[in-house]
PDB file of N, CA and C in Angstrom:
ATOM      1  N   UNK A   1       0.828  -1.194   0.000  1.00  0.00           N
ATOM      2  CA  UNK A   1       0.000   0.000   0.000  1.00  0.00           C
ATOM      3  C   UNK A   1       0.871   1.255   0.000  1.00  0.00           C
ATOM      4  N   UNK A   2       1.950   1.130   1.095  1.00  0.00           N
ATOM      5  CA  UNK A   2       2.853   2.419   0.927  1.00  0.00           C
ATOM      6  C   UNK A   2       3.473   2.776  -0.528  1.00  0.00           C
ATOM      7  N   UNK A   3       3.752   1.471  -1.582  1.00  0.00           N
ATOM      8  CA  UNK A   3       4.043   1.956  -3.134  1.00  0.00           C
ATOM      9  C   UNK A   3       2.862   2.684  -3.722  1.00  0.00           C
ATOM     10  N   UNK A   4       1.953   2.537  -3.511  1.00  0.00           N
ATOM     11  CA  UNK A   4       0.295   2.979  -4.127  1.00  0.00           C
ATOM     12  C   UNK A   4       0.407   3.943  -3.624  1.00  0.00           C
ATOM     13  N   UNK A   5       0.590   4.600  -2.326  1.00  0.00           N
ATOM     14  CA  UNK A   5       0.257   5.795  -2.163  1.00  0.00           C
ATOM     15  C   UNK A   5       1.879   7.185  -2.823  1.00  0.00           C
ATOM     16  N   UNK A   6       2.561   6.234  -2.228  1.00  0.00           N
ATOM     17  CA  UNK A   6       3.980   6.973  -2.967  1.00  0.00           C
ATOM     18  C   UNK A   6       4.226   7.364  -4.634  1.00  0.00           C
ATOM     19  N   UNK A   7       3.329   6.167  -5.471  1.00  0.00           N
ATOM     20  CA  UNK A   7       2.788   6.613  -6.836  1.00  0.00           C
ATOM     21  C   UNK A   7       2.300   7.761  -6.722  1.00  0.00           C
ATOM     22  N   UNK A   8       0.956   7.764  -5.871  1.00  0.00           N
ATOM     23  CA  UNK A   8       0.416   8.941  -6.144  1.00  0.00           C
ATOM     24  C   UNK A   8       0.754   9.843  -5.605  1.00  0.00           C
ATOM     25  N   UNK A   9       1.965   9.731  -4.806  1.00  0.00           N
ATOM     26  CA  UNK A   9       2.263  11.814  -4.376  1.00  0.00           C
ATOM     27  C   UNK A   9       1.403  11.737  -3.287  1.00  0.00           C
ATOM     28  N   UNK A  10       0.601  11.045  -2.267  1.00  0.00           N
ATOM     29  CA  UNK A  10       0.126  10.985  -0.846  1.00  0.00           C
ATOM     30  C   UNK A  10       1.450  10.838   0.027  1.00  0.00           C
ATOM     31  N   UNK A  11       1.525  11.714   0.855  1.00  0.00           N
ATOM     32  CA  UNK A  11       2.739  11.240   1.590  1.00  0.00           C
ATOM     33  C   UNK A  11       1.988  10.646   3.029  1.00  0.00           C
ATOM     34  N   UNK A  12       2.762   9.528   3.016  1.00  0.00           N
ATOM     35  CA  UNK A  12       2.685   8.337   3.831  1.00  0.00           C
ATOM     36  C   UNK A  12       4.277   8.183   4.847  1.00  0.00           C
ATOM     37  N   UNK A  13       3.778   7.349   5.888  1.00  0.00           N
ATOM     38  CA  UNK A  13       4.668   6.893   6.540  1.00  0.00           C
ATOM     39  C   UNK A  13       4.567   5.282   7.657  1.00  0.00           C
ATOM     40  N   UNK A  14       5.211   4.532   7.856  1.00  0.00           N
ATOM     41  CA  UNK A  14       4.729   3.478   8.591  1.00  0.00           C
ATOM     42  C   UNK A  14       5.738   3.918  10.245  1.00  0.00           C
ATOM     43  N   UNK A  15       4.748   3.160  10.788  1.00  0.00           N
ATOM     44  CA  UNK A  15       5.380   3.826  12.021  1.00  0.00           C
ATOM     45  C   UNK A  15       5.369   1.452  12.977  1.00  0.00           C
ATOM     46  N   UNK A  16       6.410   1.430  13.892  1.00  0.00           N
ATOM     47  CA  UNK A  16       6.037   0.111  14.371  1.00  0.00           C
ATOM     48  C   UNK A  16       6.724   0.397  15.320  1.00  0.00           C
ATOM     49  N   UNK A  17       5.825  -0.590  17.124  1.00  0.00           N
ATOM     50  CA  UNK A  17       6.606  -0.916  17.576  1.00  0.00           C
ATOM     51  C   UNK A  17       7.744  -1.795  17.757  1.00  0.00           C
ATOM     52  N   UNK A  18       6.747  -2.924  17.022  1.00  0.00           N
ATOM     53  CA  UNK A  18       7.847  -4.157  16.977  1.00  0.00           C
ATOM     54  C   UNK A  18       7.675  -4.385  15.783  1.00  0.00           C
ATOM     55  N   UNK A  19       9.386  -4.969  14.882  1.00  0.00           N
ATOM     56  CA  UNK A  19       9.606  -5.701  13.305  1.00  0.00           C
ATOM     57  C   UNK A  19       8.256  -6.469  12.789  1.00  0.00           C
ATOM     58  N   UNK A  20       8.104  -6.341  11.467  1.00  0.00           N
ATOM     59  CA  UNK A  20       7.571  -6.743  10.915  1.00  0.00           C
ATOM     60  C   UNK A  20       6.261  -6.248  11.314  1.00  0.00           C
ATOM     61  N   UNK A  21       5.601  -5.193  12.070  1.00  0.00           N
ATOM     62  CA  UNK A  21       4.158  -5.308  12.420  1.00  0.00           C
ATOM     63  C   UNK A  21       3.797  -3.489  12.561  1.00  0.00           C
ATOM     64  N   UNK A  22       4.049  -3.427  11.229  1.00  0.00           N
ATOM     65  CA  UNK A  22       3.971  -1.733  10.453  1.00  0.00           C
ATOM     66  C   UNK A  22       2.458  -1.099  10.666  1.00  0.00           C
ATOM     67  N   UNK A  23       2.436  -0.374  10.583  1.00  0.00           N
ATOM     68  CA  UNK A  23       1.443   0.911  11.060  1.00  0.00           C
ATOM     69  C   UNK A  23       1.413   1.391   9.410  1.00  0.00           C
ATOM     70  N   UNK A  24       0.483   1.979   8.620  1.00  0.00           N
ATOM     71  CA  UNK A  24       0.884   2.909   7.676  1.00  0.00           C
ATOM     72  C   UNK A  24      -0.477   3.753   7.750  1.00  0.00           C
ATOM     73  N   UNK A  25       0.299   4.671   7.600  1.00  0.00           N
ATOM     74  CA  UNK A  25      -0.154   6.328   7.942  1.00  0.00           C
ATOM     75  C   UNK A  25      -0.370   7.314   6.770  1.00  0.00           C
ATOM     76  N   UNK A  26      -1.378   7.442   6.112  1.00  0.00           N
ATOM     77  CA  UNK A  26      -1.310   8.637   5.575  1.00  0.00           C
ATOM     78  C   UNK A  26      -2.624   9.912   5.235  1.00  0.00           C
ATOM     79  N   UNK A  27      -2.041  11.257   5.061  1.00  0.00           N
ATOM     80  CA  UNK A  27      -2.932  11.796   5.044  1.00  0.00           C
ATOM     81  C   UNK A  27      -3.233  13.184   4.355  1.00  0.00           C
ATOM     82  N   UNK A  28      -4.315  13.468   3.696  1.00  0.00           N
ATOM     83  CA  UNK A  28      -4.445  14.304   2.954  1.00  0.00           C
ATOM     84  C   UNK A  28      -4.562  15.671   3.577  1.00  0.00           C
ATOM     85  N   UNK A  29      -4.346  16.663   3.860  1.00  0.00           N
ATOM     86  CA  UNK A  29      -4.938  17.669   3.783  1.00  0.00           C
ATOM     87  C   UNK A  29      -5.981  18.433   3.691  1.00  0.00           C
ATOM     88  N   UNK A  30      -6.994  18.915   4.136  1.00  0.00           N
ATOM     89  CA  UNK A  30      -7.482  20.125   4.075  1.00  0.00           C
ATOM     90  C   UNK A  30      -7.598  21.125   4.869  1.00  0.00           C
ATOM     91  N   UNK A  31      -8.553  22.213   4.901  1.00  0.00           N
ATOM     92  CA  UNK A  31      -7.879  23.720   4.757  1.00  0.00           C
ATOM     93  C   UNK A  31      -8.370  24.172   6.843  1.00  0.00           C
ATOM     94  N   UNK A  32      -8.405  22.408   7.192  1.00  0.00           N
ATOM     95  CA  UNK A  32      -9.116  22.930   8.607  1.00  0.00           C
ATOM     96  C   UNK A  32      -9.966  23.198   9.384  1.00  0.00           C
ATOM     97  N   UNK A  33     -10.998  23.664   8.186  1.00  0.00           N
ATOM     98  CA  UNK A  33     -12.543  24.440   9.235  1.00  0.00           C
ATOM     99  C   UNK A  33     -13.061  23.981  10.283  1.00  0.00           C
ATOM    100  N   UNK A  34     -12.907  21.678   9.761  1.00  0.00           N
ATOM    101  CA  UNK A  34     -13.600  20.996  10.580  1.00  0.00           C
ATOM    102  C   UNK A  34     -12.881  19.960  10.771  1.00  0.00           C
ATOM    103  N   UNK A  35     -12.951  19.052  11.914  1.00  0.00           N
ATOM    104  CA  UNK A  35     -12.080  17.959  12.801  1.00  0.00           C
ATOM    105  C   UNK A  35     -11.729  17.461  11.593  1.00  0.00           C
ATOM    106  N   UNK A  36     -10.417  16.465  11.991  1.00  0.00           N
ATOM    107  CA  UNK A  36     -10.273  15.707  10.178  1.00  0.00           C
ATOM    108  C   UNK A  36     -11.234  13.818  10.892  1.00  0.00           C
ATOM    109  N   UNK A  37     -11.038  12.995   9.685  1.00  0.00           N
ATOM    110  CA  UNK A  37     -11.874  11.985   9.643  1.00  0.00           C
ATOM    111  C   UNK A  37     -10.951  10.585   9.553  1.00  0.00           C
ATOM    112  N   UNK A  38     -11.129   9.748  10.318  1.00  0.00           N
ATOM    113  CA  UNK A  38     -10.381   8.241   9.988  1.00  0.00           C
ATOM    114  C   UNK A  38     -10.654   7.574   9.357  1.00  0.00           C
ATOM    115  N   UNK A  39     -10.144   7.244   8.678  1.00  0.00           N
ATOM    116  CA  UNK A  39     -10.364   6.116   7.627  1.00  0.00           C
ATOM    117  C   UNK A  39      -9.674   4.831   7.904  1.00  0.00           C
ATOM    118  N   UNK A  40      -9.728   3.621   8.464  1.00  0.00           N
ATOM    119  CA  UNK A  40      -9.217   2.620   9.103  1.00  0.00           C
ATOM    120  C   UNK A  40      -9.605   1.303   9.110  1.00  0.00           C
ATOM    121  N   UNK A  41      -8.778   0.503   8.908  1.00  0.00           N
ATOM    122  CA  UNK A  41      -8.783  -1.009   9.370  1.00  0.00           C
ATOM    123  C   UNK A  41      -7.317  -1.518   9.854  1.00  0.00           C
ATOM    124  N   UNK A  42      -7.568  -3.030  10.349  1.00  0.00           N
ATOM    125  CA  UNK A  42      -6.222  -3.820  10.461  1.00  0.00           C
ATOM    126  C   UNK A  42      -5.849  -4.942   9.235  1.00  0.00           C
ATOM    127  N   UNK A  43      -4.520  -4.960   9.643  1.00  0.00           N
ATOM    128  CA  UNK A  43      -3.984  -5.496   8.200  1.00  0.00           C
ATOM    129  C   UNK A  43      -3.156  -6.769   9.045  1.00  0.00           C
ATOM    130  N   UNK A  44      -3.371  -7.280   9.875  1.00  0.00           N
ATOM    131  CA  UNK A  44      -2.738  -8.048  10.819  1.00  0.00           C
ATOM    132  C   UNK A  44      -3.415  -9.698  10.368  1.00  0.00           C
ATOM    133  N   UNK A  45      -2.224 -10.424  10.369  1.00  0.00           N
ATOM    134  CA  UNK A  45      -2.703 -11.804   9.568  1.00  0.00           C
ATOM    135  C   UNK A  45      -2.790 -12.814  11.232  1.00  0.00           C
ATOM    136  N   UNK A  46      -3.630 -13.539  11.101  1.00  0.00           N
ATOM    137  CA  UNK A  46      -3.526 -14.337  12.112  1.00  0.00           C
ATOM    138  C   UNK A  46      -2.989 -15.740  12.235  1.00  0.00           C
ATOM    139  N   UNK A  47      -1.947 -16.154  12.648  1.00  0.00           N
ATOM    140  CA  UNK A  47      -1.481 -17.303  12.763  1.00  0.00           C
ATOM    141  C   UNK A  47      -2.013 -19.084  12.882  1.00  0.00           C
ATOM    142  N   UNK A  48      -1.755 -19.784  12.953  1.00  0.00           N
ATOM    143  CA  UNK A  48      -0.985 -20.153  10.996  1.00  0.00           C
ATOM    144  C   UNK A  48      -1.644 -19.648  10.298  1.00  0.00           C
ATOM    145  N   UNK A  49      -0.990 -18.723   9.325  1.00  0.00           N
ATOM    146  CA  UNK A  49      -1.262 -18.266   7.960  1.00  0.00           C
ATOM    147  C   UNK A  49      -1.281 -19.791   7.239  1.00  0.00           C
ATOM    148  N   UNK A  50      -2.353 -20.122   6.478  1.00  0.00           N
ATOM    149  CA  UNK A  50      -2.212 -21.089   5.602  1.00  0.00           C
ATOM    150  C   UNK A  50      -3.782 -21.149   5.423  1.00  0.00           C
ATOM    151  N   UNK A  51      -3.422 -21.818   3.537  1.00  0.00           N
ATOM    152  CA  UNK A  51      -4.918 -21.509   3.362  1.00  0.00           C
ATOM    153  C   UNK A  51      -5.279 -23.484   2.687  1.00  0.00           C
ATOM    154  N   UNK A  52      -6.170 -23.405   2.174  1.00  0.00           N
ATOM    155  CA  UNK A  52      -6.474 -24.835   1.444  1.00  0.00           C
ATOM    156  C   UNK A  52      -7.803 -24.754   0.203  1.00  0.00           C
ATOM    157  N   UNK A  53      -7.932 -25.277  -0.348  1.00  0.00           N
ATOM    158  CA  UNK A  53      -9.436 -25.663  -1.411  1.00  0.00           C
ATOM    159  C   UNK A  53      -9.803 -27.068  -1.111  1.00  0.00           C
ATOM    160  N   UNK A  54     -10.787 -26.626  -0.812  1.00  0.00           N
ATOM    161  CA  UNK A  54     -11.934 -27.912  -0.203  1.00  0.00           C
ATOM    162  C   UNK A  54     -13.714 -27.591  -1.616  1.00  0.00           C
ATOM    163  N   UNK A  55     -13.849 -28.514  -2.022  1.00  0.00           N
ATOM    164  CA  UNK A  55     -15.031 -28.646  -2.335  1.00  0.00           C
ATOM    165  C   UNK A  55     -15.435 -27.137  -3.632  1.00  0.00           C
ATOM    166  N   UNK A  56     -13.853 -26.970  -4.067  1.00  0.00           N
ATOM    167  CA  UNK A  56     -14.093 -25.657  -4.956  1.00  0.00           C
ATOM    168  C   UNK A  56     -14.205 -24.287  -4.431  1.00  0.00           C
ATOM    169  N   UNK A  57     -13.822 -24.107  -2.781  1.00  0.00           N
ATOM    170  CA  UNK A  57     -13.591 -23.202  -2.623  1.00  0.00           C
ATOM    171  C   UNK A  57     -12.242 -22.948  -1.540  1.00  0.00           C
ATOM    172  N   UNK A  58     -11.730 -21.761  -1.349  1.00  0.00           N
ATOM    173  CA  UNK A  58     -10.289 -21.174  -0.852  1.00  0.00           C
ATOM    174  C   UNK A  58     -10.918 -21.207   0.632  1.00  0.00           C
ATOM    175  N   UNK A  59     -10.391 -22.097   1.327  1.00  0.00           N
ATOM    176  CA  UNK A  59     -10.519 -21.580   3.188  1.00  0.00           C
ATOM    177  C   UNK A  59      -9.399 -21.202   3.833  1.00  0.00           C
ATOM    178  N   UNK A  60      -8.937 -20.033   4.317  1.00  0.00           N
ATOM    179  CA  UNK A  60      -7.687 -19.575   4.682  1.00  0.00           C
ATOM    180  C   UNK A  60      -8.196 -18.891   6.646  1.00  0.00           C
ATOM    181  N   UNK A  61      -7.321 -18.889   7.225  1.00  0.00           N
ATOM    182  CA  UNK A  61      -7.290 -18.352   8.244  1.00  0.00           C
ATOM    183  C   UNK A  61      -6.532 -16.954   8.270  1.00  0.00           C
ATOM    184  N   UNK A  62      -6.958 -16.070   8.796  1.00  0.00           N
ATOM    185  CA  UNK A  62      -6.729 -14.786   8.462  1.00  0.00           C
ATOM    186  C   UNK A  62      -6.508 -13.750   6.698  1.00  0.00           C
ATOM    187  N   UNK A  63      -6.967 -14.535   6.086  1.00  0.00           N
ATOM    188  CA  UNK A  63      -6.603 -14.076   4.802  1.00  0.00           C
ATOM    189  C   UNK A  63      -7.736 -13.186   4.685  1.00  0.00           C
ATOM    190  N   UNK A  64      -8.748 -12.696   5.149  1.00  0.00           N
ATOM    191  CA  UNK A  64      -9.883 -12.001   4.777  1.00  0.00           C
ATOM    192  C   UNK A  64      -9.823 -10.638   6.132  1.00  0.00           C
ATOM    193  N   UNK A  65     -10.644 -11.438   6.891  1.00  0.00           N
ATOM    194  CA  UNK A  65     -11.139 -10.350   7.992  1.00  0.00           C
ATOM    195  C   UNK A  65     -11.356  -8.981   7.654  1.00  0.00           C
ATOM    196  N   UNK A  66     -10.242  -8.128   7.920  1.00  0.00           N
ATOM    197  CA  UNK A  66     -10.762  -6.824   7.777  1.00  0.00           C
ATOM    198  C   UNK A  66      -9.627  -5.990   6.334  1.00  0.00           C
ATOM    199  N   UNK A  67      -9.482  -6.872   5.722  1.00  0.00           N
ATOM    200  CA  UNK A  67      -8.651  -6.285   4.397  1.00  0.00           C
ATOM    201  C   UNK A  67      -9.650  -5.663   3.525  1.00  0.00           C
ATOM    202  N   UNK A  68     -11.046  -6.077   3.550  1.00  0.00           N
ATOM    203  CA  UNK A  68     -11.820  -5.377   2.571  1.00  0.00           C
ATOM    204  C   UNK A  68     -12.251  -4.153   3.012  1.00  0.00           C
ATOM    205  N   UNK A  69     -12.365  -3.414   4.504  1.00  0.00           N
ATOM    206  CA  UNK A  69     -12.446  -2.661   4.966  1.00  0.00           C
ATOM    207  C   UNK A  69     -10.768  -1.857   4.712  1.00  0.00           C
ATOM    208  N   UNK A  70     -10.065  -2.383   4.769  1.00  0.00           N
ATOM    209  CA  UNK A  70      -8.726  -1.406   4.257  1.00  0.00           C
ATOM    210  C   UNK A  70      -9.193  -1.414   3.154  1.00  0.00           C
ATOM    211  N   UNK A  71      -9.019  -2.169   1.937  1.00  0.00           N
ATOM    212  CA  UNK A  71      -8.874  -1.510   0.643  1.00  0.00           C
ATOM    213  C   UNK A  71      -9.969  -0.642   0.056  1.00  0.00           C
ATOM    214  N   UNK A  72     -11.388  -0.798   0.647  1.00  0.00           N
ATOM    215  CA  UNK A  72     -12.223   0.379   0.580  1.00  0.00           C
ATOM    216  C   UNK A  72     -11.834   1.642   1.165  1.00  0.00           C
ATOM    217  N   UNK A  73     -11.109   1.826   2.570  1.00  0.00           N
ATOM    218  CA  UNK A  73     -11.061   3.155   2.821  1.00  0.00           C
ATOM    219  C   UNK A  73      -9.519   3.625   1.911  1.00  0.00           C
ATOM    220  N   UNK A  74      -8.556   2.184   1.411  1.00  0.00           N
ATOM    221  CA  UNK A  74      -7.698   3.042   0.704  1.00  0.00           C
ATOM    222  C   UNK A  74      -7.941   3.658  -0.613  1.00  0.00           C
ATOM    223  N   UNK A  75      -9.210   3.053  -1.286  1.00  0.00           N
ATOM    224  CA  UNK A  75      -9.735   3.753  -2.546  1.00  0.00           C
ATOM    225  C   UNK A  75      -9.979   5.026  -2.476  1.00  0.00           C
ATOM    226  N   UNK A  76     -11.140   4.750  -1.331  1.00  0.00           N
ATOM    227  CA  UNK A  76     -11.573   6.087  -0.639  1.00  0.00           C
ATOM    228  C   UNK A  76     -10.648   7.042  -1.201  1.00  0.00           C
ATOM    229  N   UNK A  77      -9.844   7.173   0.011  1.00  0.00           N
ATOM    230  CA  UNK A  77      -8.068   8.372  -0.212  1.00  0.00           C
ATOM    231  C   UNK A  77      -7.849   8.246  -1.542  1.00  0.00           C
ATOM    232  N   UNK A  78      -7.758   7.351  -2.260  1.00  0.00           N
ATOM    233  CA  UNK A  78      -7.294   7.585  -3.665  1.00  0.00           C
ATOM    234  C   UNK A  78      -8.478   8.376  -4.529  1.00  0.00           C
ATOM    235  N   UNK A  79      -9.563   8.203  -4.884  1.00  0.00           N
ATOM    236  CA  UNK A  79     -10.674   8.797  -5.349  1.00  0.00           C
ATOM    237  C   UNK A  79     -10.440  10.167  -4.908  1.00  0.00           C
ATOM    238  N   UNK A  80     -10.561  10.492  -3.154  1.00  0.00           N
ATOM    239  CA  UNK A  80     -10.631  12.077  -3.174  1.00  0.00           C
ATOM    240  C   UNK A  80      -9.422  12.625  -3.973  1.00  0.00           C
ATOM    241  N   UNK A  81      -8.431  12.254  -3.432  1.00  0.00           N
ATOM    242  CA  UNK A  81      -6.977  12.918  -3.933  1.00  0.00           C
ATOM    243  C   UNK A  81      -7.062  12.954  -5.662  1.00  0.00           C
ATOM    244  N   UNK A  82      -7.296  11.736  -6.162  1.00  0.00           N
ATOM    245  CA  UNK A  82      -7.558  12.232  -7.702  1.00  0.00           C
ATOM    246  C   UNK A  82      -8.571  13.314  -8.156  1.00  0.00           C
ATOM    247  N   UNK A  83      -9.686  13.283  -7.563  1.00  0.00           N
ATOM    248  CA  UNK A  83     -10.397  13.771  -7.863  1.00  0.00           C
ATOM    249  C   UNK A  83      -9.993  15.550  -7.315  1.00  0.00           C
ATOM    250  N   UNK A  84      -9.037  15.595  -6.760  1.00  0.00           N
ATOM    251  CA  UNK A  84      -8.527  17.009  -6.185  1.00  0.00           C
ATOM    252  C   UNK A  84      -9.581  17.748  -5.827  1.00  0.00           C
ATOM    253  N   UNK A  85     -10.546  16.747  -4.517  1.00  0.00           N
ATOM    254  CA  UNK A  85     -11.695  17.770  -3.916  1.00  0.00           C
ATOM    255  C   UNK A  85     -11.013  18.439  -2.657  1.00  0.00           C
ATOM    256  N   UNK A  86     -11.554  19.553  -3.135  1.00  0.00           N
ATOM    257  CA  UNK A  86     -11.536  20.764  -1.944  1.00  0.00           C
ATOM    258  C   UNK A  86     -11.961  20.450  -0.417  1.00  0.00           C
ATOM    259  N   UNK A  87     -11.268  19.904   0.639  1.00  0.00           N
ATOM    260  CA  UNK A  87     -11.774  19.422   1.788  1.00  0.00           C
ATOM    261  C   UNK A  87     -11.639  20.566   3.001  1.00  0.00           C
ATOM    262  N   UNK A  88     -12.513  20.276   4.023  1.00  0.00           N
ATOM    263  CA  UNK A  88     -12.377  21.006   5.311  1.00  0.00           C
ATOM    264  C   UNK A  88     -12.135  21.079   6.186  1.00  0.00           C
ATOM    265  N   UNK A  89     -11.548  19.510   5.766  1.00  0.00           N
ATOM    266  CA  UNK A  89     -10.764  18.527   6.756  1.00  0.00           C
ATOM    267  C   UNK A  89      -9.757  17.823   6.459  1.00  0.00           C
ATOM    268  N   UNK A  90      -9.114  17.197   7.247  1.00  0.00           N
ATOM    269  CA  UNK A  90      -8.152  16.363   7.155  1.00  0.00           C
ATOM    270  C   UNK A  90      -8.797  14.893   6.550  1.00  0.00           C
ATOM    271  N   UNK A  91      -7.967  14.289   5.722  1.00  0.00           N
ATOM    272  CA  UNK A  91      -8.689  12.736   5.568  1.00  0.00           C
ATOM    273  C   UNK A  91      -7.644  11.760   6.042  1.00  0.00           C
ATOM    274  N   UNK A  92      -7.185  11.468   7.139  1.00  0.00           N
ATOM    275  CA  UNK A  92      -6.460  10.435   7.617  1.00  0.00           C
ATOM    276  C   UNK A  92      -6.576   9.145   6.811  1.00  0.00           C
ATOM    277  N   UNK A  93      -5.897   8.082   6.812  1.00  0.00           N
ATOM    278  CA  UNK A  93      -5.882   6.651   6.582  1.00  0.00           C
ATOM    279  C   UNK A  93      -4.725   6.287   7.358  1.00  0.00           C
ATOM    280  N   UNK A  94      -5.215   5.001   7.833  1.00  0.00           N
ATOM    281  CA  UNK A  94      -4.932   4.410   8.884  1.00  0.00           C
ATOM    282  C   UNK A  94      -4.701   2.692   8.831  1.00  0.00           C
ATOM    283  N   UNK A  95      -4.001   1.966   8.217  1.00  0.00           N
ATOM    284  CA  UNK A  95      -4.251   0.459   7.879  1.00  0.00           C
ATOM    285  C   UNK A  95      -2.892  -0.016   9.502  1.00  0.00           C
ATOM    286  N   UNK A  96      -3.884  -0.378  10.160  1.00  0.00           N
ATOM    287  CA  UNK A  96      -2.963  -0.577  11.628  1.00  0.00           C
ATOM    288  C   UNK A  96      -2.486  -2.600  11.643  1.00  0.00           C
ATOM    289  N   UNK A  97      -1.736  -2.488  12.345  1.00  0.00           N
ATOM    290  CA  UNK A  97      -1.150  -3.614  12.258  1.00  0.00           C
ATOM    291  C   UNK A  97      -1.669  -4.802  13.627  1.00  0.00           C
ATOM    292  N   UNK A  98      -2.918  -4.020  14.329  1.00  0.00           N
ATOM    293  CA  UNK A  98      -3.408  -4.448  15.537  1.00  0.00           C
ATOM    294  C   UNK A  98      -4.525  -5.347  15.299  1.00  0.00           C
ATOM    295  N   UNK A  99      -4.802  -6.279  16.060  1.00  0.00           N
ATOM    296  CA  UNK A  99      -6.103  -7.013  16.359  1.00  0.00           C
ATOM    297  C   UNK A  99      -7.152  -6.079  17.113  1.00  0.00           C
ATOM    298  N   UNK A 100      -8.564  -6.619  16.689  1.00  0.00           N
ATOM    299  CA  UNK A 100      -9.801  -6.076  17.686  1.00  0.00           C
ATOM    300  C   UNK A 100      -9.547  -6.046  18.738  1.00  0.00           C
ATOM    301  N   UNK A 101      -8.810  -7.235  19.118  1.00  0.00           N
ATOM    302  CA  UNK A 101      -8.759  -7.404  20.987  1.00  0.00           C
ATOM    303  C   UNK A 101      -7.313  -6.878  21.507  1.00  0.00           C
ATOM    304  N   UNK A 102      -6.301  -6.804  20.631  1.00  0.00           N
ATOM    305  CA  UNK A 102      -5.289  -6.816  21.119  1.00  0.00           C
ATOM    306  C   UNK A 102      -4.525  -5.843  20.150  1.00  0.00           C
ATOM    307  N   UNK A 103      -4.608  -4.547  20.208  1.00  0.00           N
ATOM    308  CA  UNK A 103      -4.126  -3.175  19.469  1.00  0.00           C
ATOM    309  C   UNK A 103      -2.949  -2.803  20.210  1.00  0.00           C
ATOM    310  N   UNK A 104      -2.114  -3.418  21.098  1.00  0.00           N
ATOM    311  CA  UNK A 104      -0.716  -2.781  21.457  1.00  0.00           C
ATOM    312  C   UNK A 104       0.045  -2.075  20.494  1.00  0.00           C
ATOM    313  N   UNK A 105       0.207  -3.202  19.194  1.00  0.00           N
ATOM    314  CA  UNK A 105       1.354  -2.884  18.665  1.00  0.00           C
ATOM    315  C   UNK A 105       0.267  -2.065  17.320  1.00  0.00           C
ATOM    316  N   UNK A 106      -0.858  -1.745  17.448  1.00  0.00           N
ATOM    317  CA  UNK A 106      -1.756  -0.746  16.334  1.00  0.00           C
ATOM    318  C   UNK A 106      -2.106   0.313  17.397  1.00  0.00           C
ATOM    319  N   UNK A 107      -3.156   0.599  17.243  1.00  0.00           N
ATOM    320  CA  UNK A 107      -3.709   1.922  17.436  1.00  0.00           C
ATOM    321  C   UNK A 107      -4.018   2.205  19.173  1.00  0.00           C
ATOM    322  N   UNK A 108      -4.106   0.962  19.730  1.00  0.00           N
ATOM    323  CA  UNK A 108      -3.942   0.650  21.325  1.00  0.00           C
ATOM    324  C   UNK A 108      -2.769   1.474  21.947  1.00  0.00           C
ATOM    325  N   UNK A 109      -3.180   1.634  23.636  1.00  0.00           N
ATOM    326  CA  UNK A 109      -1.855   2.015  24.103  1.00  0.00           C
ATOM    327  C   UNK A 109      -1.444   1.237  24.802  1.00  0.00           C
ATOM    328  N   UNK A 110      -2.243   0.289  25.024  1.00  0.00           N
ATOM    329  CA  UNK A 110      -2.169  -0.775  26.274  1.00  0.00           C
ATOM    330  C   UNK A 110      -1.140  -1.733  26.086  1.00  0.00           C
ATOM    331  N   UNK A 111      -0.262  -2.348  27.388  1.00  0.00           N
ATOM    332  CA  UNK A 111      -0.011  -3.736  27.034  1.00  0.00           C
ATOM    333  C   UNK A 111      -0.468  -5.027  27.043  1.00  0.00           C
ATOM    334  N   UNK A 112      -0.532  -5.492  26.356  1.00  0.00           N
ATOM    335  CA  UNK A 112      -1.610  -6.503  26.208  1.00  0.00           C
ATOM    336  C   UNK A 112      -0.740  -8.120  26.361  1.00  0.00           C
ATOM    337  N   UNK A 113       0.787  -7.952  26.658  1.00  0.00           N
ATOM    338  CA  UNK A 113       0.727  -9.310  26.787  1.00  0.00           C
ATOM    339  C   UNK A 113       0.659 -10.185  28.245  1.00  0.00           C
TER     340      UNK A 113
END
């Protein structure tokens, strides 16, 4: 995702506490008037990664969950920014590297182990 946004001239950044379990951050601009807005999911795979085909279809453990919620809000950011709309806010994006329950190393402050 950070090449996609670096194509387009969004400046981005990943931020982590611990290797391998990246944060990426980016955000558009606008002119202020009003709070800015999150745009967010997790991108965090859940262990064992491994998938199989049973009966003609793909069953994987963590391969889904909340990736379709990232790549909608990363369109999102891409649509406004192409579309060079005039905002009044900030448009954050946010693809965190945290679980629902356990956001230490995402958007959490807690320690969770």
């Amino acid at each position: 995702m950070k090449s996609i946004l670096d194509k387009e001239g969004i400046p981005s950044e990943i931020i982590s506490k611990e290797p391998n379990r990246g944060n990426l951050v980016a955000r558009i601009k606008g002119n202020g008037k009003k709070k800015p807005i999150l745009l967010m999911g997790h991108v965090d795979t859940v262990g064992p990664f491994a998938a199989a085909i049973k009966d003609g279809y793909l069953y994987g453990r963590g391969v889904f969950d909340d990736k379709s919620n990232v790549i909608a809000a990363l369109q999102t950011l891409l649509m406004i920014h192409r579309a060079k709309i005039p905002l009044d806010r900030d448009v954050i994006f946010l693809a965190e590297s945290g679980e629902e329950g356990t956001t230490g190393v995402g958007i959490g402050n807690r320690d969770h182990s």
